[in-house]
Protein backbone atom coordinates (compact mmCIF):
# COMPACT_ATOMS: atom_id res chain seq x y z
CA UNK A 1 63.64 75.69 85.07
CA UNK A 2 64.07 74.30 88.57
CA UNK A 3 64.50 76.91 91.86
CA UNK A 4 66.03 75.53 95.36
CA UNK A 5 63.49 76.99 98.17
CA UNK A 6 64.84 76.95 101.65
CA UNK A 7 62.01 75.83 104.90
CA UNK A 8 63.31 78.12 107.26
CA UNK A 9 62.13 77.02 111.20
CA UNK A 10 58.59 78.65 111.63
CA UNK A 11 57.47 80.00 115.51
CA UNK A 12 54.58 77.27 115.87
CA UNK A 13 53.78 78.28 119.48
CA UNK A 14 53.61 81.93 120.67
CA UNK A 15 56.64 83.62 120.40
CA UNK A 16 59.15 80.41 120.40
CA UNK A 17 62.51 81.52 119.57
CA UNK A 18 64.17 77.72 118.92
CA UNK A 19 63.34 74.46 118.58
CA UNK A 20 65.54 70.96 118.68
CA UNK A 21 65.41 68.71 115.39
CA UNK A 22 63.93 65.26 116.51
CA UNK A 23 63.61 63.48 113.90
CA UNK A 24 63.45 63.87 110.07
CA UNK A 25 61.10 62.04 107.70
CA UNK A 26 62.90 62.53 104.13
CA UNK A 27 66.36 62.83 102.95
CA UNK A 28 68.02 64.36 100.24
CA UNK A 29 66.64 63.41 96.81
CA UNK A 30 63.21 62.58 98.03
CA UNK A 31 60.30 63.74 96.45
CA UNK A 32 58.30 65.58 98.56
CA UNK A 33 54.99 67.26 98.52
CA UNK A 34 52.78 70.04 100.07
CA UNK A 35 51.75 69.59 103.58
CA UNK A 36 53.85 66.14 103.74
CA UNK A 37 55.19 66.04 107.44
CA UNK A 38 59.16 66.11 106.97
CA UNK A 39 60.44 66.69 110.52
CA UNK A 40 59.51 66.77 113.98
CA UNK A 41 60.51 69.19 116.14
CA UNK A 42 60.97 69.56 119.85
CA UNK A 43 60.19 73.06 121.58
CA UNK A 44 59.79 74.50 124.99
CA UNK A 45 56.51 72.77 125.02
CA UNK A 46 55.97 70.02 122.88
CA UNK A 47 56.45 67.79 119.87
CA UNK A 48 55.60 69.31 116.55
CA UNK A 49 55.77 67.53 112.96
CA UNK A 50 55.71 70.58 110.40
CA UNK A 51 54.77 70.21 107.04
CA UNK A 52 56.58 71.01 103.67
CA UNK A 53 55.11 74.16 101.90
CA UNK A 54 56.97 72.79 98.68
CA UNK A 55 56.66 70.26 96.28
CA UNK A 56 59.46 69.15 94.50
CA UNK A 57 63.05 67.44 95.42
CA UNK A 58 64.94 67.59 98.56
CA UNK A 59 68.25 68.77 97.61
CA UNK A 60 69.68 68.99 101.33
CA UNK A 61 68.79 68.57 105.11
CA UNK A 62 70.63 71.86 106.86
CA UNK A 63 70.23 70.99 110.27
CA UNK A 64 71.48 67.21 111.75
CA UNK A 65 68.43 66.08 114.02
CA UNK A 66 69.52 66.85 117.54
CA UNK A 67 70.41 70.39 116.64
CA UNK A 68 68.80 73.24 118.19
CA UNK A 69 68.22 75.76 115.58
CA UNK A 70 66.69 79.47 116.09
CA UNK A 71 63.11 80.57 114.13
CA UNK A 72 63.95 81.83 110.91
CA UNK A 73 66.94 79.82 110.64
CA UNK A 74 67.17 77.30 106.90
CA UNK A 75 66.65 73.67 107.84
CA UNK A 76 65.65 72.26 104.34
CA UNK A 77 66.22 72.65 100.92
CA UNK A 78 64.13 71.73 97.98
CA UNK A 79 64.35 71.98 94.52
CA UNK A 80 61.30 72.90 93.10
CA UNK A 81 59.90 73.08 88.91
CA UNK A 82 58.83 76.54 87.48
CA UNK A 83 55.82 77.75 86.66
CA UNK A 84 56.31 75.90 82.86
CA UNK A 85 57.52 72.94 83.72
CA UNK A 86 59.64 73.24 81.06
CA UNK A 87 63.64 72.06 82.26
CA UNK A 88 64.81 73.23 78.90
CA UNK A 89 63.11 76.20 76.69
CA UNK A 90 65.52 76.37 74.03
CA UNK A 91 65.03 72.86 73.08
CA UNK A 92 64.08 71.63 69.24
CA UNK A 93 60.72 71.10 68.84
CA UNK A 94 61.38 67.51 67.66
CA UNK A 95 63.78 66.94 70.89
CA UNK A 96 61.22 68.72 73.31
CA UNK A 97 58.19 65.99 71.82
CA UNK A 98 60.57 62.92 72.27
CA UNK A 99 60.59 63.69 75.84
CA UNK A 100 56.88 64.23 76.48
CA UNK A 101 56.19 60.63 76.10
CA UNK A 102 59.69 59.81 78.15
CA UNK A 103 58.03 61.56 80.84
CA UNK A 104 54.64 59.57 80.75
CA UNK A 105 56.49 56.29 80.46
CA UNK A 106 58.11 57.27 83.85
CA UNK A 107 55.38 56.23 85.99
CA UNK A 108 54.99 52.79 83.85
CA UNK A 109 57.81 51.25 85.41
CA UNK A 110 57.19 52.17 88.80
CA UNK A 111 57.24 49.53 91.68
CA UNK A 112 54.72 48.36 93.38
CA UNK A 113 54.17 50.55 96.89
CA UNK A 114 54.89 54.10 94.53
CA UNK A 115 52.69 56.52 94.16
CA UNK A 116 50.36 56.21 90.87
CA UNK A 117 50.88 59.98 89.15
CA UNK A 118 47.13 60.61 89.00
CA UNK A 119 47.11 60.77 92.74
CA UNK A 120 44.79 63.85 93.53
CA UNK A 121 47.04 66.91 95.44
CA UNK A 122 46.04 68.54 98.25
CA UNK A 123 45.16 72.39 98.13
CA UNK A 124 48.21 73.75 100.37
CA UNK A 125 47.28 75.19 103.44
CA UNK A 126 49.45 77.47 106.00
CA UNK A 127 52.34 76.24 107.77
CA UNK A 128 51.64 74.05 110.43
CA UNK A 129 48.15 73.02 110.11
CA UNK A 130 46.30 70.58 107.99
CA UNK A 131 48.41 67.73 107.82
CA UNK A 132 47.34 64.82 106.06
CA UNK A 133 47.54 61.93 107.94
CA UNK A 134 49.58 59.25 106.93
CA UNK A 135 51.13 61.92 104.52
CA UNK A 136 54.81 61.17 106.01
CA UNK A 137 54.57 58.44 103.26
CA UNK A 138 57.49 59.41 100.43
CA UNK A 139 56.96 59.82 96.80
CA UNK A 140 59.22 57.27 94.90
CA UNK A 141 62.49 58.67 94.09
CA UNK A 142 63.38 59.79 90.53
CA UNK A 143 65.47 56.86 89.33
CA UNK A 144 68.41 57.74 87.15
CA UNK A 145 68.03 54.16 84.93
CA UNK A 146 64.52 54.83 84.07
CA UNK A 147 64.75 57.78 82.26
CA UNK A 148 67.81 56.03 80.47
CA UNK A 149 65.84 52.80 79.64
CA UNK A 150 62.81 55.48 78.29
CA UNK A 151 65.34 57.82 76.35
CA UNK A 152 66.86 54.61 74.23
CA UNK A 153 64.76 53.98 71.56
CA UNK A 154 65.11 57.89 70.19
CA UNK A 155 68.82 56.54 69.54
CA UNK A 156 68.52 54.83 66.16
CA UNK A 157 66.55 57.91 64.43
CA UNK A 158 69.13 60.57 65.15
CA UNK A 159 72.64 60.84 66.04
CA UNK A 160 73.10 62.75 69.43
CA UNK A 161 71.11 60.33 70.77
CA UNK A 162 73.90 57.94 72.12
CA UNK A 163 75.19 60.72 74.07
CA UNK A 164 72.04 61.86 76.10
CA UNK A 165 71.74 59.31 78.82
CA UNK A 166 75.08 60.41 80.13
CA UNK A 167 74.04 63.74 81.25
CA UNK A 168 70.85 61.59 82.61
CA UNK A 169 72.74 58.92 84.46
CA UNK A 170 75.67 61.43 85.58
CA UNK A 171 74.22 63.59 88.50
CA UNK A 172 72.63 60.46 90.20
CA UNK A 173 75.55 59.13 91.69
CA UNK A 174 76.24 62.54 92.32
CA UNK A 175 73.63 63.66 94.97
CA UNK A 176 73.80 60.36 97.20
CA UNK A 177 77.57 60.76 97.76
CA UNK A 178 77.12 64.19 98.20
CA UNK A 179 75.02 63.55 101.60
CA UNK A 180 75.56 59.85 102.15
CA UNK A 181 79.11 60.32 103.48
CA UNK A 182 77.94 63.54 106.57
CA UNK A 183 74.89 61.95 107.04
CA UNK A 184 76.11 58.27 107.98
CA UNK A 185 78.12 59.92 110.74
CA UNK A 186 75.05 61.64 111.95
CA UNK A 187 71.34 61.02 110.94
CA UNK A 188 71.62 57.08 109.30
CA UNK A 189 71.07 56.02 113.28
CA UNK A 190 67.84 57.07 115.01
CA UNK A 191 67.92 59.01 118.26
CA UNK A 192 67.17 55.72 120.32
CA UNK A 193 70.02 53.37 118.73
CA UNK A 194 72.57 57.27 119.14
CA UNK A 195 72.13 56.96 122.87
CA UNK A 196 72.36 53.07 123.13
CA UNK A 197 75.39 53.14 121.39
CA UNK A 198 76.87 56.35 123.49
CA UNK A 199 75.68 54.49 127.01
CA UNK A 200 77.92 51.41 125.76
CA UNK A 201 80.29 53.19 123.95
CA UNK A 202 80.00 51.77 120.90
CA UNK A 203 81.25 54.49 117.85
CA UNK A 204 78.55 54.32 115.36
CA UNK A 205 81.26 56.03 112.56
CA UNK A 206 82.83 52.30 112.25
CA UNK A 207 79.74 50.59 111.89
CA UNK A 208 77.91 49.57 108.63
CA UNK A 209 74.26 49.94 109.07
CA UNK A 210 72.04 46.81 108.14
CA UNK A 211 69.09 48.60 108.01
CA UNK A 212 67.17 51.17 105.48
CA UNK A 213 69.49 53.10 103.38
CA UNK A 214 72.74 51.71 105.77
CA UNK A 215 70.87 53.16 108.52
CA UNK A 216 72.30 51.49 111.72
CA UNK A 217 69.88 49.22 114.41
CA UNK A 218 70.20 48.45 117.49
CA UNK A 219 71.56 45.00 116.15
CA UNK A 220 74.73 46.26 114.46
CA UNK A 221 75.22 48.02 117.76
CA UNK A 222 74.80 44.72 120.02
CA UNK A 223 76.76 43.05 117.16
CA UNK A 224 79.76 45.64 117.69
CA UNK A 225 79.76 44.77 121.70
CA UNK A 226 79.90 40.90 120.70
CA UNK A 227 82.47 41.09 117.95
CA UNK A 228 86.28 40.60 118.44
CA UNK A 229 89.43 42.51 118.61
CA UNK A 230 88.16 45.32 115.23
CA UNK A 231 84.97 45.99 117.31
CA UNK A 232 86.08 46.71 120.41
CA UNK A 233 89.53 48.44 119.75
CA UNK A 234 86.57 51.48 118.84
CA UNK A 235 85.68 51.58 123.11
CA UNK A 236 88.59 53.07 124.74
CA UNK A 237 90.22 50.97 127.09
CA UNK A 238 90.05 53.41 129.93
CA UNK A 239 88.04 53.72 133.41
CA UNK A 240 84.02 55.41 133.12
CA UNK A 241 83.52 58.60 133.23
CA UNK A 242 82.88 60.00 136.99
CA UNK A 243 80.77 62.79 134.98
CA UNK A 244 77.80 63.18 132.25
CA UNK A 245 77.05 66.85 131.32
CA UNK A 246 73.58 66.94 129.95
CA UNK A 247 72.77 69.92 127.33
CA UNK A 248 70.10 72.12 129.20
CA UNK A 249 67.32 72.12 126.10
CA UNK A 250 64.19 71.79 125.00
CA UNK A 251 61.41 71.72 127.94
CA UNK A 252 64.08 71.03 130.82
CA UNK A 253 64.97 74.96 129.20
CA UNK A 254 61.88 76.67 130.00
CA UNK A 255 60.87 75.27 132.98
CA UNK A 256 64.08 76.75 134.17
CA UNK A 257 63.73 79.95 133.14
CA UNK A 258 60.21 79.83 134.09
CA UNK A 259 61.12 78.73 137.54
CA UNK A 260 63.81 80.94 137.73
CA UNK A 261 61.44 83.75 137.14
CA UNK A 262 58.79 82.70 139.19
CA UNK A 263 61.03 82.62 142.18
CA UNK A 264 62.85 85.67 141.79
CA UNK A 265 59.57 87.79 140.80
CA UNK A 266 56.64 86.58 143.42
CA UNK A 267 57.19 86.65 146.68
CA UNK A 268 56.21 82.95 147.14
CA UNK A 269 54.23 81.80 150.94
CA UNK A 270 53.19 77.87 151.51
CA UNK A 271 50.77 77.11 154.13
CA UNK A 272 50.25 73.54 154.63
CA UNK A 273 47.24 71.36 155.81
CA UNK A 274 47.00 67.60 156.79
CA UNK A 275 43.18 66.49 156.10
CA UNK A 276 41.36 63.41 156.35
CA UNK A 277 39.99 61.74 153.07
CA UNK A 278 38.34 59.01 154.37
CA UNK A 279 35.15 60.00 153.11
CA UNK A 280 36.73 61.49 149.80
CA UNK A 281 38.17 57.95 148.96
CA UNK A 282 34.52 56.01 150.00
CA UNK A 283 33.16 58.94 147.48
CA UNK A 284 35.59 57.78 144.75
CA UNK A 285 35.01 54.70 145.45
CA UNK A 286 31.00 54.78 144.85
CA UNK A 287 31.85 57.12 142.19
CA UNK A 288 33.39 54.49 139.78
CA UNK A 289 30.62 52.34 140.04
CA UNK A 290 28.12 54.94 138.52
CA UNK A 291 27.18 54.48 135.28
CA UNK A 292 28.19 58.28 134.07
CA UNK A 293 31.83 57.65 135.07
CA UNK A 294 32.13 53.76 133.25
CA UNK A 295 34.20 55.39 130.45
CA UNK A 296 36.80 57.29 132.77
CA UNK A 297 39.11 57.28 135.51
CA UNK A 298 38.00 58.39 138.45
CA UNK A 299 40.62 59.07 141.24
CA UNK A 300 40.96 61.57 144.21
CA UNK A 301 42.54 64.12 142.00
CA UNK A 302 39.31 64.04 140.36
CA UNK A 303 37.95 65.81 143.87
CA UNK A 304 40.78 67.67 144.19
CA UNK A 305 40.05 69.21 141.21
CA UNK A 306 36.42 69.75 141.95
CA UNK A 307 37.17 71.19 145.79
CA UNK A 308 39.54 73.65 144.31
CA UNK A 309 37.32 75.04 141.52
CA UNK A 310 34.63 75.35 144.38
CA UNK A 311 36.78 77.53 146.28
CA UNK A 312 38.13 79.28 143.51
CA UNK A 313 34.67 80.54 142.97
CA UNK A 314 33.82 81.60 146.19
CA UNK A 315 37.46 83.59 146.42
CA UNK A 316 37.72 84.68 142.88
CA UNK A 317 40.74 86.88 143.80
CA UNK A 318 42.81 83.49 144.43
CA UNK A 319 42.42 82.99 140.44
CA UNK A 320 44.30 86.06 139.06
CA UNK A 321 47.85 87.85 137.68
CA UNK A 322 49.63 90.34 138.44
CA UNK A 323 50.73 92.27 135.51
CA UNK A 324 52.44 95.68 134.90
CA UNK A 325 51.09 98.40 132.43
CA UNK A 326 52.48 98.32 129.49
CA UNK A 327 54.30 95.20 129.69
CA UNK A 328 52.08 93.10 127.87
CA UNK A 329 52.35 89.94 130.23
CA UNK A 330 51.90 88.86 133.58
CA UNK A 331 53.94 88.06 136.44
CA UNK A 332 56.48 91.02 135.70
CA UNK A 333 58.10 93.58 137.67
CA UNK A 334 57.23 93.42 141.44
CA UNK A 335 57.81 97.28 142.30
CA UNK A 336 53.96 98.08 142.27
CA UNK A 337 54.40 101.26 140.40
CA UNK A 338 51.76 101.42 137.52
CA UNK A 339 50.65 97.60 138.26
CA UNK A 340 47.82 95.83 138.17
CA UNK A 341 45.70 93.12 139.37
CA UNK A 342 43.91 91.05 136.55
CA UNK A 343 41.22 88.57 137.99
CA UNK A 344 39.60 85.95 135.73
CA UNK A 345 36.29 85.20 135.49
CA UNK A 346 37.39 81.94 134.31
CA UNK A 347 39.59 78.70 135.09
CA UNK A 348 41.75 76.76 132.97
CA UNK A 349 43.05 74.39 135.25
CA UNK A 350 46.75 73.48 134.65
CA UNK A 351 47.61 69.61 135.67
CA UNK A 352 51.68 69.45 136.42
CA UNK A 353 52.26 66.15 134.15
CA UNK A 354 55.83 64.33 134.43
CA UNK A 355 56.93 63.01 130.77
CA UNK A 356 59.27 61.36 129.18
CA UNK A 357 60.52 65.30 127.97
CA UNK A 358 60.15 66.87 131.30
CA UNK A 359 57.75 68.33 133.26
CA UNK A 360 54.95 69.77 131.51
CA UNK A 361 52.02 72.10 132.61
CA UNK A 362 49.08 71.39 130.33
CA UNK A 363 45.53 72.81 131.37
CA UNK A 364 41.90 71.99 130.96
CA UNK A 365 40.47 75.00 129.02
CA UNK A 366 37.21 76.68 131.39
CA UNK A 367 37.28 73.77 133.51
CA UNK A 368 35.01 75.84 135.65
CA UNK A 369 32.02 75.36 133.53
CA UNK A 370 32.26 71.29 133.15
CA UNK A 371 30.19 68.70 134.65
CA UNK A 372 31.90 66.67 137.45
CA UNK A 373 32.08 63.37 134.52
CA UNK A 374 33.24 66.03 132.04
CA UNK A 375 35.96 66.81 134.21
CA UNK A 376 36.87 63.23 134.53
CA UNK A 377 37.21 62.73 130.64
CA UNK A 378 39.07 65.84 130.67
CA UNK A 379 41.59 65.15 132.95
CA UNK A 380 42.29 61.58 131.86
CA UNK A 381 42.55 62.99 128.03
CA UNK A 382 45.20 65.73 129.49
CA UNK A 383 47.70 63.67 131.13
CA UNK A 384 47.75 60.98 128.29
CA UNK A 385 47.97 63.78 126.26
CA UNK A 386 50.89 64.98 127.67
CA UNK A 387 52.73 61.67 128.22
CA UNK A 388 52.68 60.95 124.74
CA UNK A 389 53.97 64.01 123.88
CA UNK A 390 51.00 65.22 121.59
CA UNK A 391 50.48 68.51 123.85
CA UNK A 392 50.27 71.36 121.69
CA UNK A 393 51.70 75.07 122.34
CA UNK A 394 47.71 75.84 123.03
CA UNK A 395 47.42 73.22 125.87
CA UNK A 396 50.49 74.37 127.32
CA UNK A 397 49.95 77.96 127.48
CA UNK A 398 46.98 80.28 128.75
CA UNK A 399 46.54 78.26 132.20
CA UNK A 400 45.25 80.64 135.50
CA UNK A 401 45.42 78.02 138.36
CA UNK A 402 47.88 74.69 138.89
CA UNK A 403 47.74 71.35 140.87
CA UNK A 404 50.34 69.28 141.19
CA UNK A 405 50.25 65.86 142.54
CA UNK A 406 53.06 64.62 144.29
CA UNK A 407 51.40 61.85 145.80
CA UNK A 408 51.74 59.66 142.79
CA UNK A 409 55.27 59.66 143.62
CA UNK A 410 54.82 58.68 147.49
CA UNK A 411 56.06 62.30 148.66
CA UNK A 412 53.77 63.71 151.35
CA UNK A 413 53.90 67.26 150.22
CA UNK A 414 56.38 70.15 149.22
CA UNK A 415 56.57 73.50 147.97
CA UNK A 416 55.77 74.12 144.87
CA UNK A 417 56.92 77.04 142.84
CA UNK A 418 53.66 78.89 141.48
CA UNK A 419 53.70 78.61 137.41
CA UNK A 420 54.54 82.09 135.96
CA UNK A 421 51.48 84.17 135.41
CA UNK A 422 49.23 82.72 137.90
CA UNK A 423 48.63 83.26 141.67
CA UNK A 424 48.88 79.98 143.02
CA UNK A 425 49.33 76.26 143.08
CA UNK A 426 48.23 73.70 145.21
CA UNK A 427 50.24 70.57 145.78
CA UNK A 428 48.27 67.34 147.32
CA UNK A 429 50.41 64.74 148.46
CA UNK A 430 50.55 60.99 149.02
CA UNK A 431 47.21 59.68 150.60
CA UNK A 432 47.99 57.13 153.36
CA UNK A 433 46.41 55.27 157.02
CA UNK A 434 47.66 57.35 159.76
CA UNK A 435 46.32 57.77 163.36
CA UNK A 436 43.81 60.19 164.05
CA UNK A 437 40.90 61.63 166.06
CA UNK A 438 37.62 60.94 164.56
CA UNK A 439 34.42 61.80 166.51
CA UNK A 440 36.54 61.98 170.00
CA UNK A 441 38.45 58.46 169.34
CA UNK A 442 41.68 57.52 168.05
CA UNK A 443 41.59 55.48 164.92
CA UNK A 444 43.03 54.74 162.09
CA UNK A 445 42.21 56.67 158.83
CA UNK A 446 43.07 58.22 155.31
CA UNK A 447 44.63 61.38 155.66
CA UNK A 448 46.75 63.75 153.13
CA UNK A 449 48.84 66.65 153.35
CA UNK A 450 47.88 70.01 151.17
CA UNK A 451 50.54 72.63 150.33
CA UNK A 452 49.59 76.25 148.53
CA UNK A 453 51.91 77.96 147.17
CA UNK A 454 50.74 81.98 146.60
CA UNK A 455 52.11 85.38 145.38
CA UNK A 456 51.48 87.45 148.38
CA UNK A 457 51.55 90.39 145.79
CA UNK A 458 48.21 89.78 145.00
CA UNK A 459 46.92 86.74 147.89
CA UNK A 460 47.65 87.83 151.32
CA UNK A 461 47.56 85.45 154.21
CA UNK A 462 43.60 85.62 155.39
CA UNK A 463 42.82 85.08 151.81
CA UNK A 464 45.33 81.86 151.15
CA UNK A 465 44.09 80.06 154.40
CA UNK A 466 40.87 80.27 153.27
CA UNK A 467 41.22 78.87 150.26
CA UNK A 468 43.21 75.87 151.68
CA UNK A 469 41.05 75.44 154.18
CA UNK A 470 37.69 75.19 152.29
CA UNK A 471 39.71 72.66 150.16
CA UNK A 472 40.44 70.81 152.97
CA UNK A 473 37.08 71.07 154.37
CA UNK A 474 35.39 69.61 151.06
CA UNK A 475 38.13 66.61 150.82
CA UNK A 476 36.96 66.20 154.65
CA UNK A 477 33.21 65.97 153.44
CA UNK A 478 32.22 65.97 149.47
CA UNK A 479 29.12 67.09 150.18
CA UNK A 480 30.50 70.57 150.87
CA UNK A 481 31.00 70.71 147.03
CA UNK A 482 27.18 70.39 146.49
CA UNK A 483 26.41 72.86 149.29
CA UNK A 484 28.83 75.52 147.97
CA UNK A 485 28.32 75.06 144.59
């Protein structure tokens, strides 16, 4: 006998409480296996594909991708065999044996591209982890003719036999219509083609897809602008919209309410300092052309990086949390009473990254204890990382100190809003030639602009300065970084 398991939305980060459906991999009446990746999700911090802990049929998809769903909530069902295997235990001896070999024939008349049925399974592993890759591949789909073609020859040695492929060839136009008609509307149109067609306001609902399954391309869509009177009676002859409201989700969602909280929790200061790289950039510069640093990108966020983990070491109070007792996290209340200050002996250094999804935080894990070409690789990995969307919860989360680099965007500096459960963030702006005194003479040279951001709760004024200004002093001369060290 055959059960239908619901997937219900796992917590794959630390203490998620929703995610968005991106994108799913099957649809109903796919075969699906353990650990095959079936959706991706979107969360407050990154892209996940979860695996299926079933094997069997999908019966239905619960949740249309672009849905925001809670943990715990049913997104998938399957239909999965019993322990036996056996669909029918009442059955004749002689009828049960006619079907043994129907089953084995099955897999004869499979297409080319289908999965041979001695393929070896994977032991199933917990939610989340372990997926095979390349396992988003589908199992062919049980095809309603075959077992018909297979159950024919029984016909001629006993009556009934005429009869049986009805049942057979009766529920398989059954469970396409039962999802083919909701999930045109919705899901036959990937996320990329939805938007394309809502920008030009094309209504995908009077299209016919010519793509997999009906699913509808970005040529139907282009089609529908191009075609005559049918086509474009679907875009309402009226003016453009003088608004779009844009759902607040995913990781535009938490950095809000992480923002939010930051602000409203530590009492934030900036102190701001213009320095002269000159010698920072002639560093970089000689640098890239060591043989240590051939395999990675060396820039001036690079020294950045280095300066501030300096100083961080000589004021380890500047890398720490406040945290109440009791609480459980940092960064709560701010009435002092049974607080504390927790310093860490350690740095993972978060890099403010600006994707495609949002801004995202992602950090270098004891970035304290790497080698200055080990930082490189690090940082390059991070950000590329990030862009592509491939940052897990455990990149995201954990960090103690932040940079973010504004310069890339050609702003000079700002202030930034410290990331919730650390101290402080340093912001380095645009590097570019200004006039200035070097060695008693004007002239022309690279200078930058350095904003920290601190909790005063725990970093008071004398001890902020100082770690901006020994920054600044090592982006003035590197070689501070080998004296301090």
């Amino acid at each position: 006998m055959s059960e239908t398991k619901q997937f219900k939305l796992p917590d794959v980060g630390e203490g998620l409480t929703e995610a968005e459906i991106v994108k799913w991999h099957v649809q109903a009446g796919d075969q699906v296996e353990v650990n095959q990746t079936i959706v991706e999700i979107e969360t407050a911090k990154a892209i996940v594909e979860l695996p299926c802990p079933f094997e069997g049929t999908v019966s239905a998809l619960l949740v249309e991708e672009g849905v925001t769903v809670d943990v715990g909530v049913p997104i998938i069902s399957v239909d999965v065999e019993g322990e036996g295997g056996d669909t029918a235990p009442a059955q004749a001896p002689a009828q049960a044996s006619a079907q043994a070999p129907a089953q084995e024939a099955v897999p004869r008349v499979e297409e080319p591209g289908m999965v041979a049925p001695d393929e070896p399974k994977r032991q199933p592993v917990l939610v989340g982890y372990g997926v095979k890759p390349g396992a988003t591949k589908r199992r062919a789909r049980k095809s309603s003719h075959a077992p018909a073609a297979v159950a024919a020859p029984p016909a001629p040695a006993q009556a009934p036999a005429p009869a049986a492929p009805a049942p057979a060839s009766t529920p398989a136009p059954t469970a396409p219509s039962a999802y083919s008609q909701p999930v045109d509307k919705r899901t036959l149109a990937k996320p990329p083609v939805r938007k394309m067609a809502k920008d030009l306001g094309v209504d995908l609902t009077a299209l016919t897809g010519s793509g997999p399954r009906g699913s509808i391309t970005r040529e139907d869509v282009q089609a529908a602008l191009s075609a005559p009177a049918p086509q474009a009676a679907a875009v309402p002859a009226q003016p453009g919209e003088r608004e779009e409201r844009i759902p607040v989700k995913g990781v535009r969602k938490a950095t809000a309410a992480a923002m939010t909280q930051s602000a409203y929790t530590a009492p934030h200061v900036t102190e701001f300092l213009q320095v002269d790289v000159t010698r920072t950039m002639e560093t970089v510069r000689r640098l890239r052309e060591l043989p240590e640093f051939a395999e990675v990108k060396v820039s001036p966020l690079l020294l950045v990086a280095k300066a501030l983990l300096t100083a961080i070491r000589r004021h380890p109070m500047a890398n720490a949390s406040w945290a109440e007792k009791g609480a459980g996290e940092a960064g709560g209340g701010s009435n002092g009473s049974g607080a504390e200050i927790v310093v860490k002996n350690y740095v993972n250094l978060g890099i403010a990254a600006a994707t495609p999804r949002g801004l995202l935080v992602p950090n270098i894990k004891d970035a304290h204890a790497m080698s200055l070409p080990g930082l490189a690789k690090a940082l390059g990995e991070l950000v590329e990382t990030a862009r592509s969307g491939k940052a897990s919860p455990a990149d995201l989360t954990g960090g103690t100190f932040t940079i973010t680099n504004v310069g890339v965007f050609g702003v000079d500096t700002g202030t930034p809003i410290i990331t919730p459960g650390e101290a402080a963030i340093l912001a380095f702006g645009q590097i570019r030639d200004m006039p200035w005194v070097h060695e008693g003479e004007l002239a022309i040279r690279k200078v930058t602009t350095l904003a920290l951001s601190f909790d005063h709760r725990i970093i008071d004024g004398e001890l902020g300065s100082k770690v901006l200004r020994d920054v600044g002093d090592m982006l003035e001369d590197p070689l501070r970084m080998l004296a301090w060290n």
